[in-house]
N, C-alpha and C. Protein backbone atom coordinates (compact mmCIF):
# COMPACT_ATOMS: atom_id res chain seq x y z
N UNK A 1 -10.39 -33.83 18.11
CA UNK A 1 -10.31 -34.28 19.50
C UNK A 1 -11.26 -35.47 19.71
N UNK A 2 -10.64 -36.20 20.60
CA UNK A 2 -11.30 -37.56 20.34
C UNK A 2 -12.35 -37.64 21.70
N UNK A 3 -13.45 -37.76 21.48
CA UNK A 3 -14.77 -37.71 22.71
C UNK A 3 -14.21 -38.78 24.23
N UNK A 4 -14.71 -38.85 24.95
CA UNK A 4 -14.22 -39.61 25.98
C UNK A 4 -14.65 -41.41 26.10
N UNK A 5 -16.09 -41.34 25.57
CA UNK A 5 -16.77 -42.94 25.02
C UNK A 5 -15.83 -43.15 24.02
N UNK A 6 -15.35 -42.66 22.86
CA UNK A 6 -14.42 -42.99 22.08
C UNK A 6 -12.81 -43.17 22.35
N UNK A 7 -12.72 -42.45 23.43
CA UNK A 7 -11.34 -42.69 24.16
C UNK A 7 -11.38 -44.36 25.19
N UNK A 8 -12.35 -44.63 25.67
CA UNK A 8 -12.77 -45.11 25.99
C UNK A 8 -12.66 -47.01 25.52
N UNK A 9 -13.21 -46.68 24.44
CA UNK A 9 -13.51 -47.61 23.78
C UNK A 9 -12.15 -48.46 23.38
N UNK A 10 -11.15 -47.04 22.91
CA UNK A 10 -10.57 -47.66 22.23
C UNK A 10 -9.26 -47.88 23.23
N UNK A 11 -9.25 -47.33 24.56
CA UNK A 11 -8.37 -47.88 25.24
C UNK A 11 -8.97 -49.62 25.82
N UNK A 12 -10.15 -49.92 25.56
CA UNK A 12 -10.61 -51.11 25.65
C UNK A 12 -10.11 -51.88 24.98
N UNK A 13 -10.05 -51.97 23.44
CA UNK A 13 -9.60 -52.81 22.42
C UNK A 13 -7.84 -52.74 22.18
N UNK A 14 -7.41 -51.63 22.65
CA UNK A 14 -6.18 -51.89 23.30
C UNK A 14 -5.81 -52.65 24.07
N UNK A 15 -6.36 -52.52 24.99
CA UNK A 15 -6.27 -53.53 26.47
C UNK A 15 -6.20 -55.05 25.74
N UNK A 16 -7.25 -55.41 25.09
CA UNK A 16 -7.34 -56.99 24.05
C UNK A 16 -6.41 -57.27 23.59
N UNK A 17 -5.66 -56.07 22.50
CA UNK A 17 -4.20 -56.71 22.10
C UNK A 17 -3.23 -56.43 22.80
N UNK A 18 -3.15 -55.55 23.85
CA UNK A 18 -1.88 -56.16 25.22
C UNK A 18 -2.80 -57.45 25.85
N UNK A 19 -3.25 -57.79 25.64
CA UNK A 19 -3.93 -59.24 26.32
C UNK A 19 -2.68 -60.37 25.31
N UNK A 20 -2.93 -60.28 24.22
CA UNK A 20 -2.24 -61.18 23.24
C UNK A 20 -0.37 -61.37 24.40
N UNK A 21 0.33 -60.38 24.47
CA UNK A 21 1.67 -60.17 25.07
C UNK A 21 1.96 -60.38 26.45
N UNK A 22 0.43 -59.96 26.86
CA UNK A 22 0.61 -60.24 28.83
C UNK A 22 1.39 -61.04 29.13
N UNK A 23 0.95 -62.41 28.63
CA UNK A 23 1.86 -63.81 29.38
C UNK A 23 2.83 -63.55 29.33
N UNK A 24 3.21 -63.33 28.42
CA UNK A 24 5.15 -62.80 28.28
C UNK A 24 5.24 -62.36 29.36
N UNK A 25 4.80 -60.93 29.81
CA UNK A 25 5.24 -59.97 30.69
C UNK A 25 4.71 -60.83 32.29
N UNK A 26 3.92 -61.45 32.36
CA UNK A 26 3.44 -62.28 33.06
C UNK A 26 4.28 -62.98 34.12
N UNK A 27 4.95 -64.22 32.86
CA UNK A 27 6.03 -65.07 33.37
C UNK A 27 6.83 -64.83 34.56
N UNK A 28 7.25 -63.31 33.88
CA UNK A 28 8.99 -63.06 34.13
C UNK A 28 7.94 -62.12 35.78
N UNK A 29 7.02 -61.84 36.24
CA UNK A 29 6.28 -61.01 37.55
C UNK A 29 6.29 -59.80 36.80
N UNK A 30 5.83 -59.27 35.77
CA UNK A 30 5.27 -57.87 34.78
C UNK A 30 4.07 -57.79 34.74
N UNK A 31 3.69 -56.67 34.08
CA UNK A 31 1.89 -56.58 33.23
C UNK A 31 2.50 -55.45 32.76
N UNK A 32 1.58 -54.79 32.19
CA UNK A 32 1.25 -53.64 32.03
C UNK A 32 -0.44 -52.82 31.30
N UNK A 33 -0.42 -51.72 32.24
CA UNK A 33 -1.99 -50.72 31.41
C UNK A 33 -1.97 -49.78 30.87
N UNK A 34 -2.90 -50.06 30.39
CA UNK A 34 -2.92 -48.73 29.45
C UNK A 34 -3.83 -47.16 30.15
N UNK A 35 -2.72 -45.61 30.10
CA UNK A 35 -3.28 -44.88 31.66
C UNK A 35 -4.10 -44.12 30.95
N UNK A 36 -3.77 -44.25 29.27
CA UNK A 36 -4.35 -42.79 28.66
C UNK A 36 -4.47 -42.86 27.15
N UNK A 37 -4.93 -41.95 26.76
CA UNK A 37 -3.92 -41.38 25.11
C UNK A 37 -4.74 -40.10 24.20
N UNK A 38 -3.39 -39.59 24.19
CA UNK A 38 -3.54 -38.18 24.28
C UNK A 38 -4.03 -37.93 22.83
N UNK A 39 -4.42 -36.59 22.74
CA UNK A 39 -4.93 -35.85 21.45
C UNK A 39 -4.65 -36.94 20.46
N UNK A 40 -2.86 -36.23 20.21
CA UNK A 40 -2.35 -36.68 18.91
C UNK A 40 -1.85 -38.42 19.00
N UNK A 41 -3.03 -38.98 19.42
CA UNK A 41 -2.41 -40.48 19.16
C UNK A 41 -1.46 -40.92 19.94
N UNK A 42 -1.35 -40.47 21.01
CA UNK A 42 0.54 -41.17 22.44
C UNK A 42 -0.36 -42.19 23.08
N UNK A 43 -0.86 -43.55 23.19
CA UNK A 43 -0.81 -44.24 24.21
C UNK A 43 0.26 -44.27 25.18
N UNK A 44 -0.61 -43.64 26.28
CA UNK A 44 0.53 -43.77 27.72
C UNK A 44 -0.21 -45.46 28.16
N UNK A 45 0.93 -45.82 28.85
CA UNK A 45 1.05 -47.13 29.26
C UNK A 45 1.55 -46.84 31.08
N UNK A 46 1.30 -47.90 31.57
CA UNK A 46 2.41 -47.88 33.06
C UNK A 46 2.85 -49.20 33.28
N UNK A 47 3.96 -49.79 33.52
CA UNK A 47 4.70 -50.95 33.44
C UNK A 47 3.98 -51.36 34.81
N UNK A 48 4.29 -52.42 35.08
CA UNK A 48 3.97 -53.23 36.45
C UNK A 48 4.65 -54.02 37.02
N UNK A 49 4.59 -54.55 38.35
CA UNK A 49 5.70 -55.36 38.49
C UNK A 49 6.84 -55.51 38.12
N UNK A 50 7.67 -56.73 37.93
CA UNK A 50 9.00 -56.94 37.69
C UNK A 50 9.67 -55.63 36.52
N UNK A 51 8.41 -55.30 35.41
CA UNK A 51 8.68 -54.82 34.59
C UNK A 51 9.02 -53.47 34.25
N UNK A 52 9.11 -52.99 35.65
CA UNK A 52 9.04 -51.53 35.86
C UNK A 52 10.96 -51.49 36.17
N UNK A 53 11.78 -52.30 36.97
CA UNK A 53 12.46 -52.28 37.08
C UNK A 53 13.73 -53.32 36.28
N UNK A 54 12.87 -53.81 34.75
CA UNK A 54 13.85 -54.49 34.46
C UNK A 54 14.30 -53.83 33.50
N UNK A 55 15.82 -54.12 33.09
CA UNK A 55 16.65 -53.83 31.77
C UNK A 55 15.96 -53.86 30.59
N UNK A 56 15.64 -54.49 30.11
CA UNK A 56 15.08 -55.12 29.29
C UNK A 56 13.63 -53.99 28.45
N UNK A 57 13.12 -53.22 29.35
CA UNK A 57 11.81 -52.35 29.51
C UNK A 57 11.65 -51.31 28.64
N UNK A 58 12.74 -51.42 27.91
CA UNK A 58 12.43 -50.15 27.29
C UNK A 58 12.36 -50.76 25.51
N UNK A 59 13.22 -52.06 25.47
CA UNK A 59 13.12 -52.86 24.45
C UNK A 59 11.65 -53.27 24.24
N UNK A 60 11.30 -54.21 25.40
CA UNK A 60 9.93 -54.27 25.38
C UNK A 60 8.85 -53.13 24.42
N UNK A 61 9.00 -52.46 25.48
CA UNK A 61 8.30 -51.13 24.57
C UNK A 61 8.16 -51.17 23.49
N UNK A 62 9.62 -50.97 22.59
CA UNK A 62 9.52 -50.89 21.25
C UNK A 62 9.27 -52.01 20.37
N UNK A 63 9.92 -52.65 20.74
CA UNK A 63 9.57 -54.60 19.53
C UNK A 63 8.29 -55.13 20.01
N UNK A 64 8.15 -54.98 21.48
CA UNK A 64 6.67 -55.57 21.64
C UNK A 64 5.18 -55.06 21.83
N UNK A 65 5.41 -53.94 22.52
CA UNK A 65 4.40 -53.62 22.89
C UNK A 65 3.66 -52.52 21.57
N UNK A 66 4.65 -51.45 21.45
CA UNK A 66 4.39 -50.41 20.65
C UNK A 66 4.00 -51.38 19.66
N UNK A 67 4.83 -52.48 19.06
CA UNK A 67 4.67 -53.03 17.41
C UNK A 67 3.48 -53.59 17.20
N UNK A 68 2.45 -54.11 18.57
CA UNK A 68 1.55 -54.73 18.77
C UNK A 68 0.87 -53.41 18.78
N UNK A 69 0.67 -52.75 19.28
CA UNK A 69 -0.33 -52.16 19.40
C UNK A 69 -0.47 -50.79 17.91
N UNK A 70 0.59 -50.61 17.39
CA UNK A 70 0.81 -50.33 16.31
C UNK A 70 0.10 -51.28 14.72
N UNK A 71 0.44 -52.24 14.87
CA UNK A 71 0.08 -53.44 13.82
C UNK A 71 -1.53 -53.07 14.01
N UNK A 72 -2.06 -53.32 14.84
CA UNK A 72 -3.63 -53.25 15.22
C UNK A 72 -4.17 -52.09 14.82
N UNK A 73 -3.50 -50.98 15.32
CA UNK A 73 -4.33 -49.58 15.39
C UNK A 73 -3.03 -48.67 14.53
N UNK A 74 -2.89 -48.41 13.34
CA UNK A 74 -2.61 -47.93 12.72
C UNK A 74 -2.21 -46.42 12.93
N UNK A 75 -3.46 -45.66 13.45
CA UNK A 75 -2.98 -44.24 14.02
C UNK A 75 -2.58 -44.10 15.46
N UNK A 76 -1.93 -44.75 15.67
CA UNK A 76 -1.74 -44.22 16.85
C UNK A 76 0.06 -44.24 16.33
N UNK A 77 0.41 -43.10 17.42
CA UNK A 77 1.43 -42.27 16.97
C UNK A 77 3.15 -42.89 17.35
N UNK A 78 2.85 -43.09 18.61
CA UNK A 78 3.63 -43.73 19.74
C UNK A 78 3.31 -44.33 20.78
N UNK A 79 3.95 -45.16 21.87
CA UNK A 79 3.30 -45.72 22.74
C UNK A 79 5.03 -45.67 23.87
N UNK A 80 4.78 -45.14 24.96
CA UNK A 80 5.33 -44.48 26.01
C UNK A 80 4.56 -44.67 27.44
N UNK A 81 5.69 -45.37 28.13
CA UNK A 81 5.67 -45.64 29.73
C UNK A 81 5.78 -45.02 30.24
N UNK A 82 4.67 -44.34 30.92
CA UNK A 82 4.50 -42.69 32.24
C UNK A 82 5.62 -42.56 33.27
N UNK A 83 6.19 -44.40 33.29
CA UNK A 83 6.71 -44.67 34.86
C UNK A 83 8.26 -45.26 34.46
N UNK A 84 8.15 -45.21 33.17
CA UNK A 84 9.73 -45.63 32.44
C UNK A 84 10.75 -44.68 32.60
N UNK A 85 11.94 -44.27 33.15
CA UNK A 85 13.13 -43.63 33.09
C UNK A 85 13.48 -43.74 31.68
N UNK A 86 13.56 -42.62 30.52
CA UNK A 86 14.14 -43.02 29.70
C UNK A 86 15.78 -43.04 29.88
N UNK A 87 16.04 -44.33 29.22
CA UNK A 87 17.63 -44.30 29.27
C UNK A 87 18.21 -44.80 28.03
């Protein structure tokens, strides 16, 4: 179980490499944060703006966001939008 300064931390250096993608999500009226991440490695995320209601959001997820934040941080398991409808 991962301590809370260490949860902490590393939702910080997360935050840095969704910094790298922001503009993207930016452009189009998006963001997104990071709300959590659980035991086994789930970064929860919450979409923002435009990005909560676009088509497109769930692609995002997977090619961009997850792959980024995956490439960086190795254990982490998955990465999942609290506020995403899966469809």
């Amino acid at each position: 179980m991962m301590s809370e300064t260490d949860k902490k931390k590393l939702i910080a250096e997360i935050e840095k490499t969704l910094d790298e993608i922001r503009p993207h999500l930016q452009v189009d009226g998006g963001d997104i944060a990071v709300v959590d991440i659980t035991d086994d490695m789930v970064v929860q995320v919450k979409l923002l703006g435009n990005c909560i209601n676009c088509s497109m959001s769930s692609m995002t997820m997977k090619a961009g966001v997850e792959q980024a934040i995956k490439a960086q941080f190795p254990k982490v398991q998955h990465v999942e939008a609290v506020n995403l409808i899966p469809g």
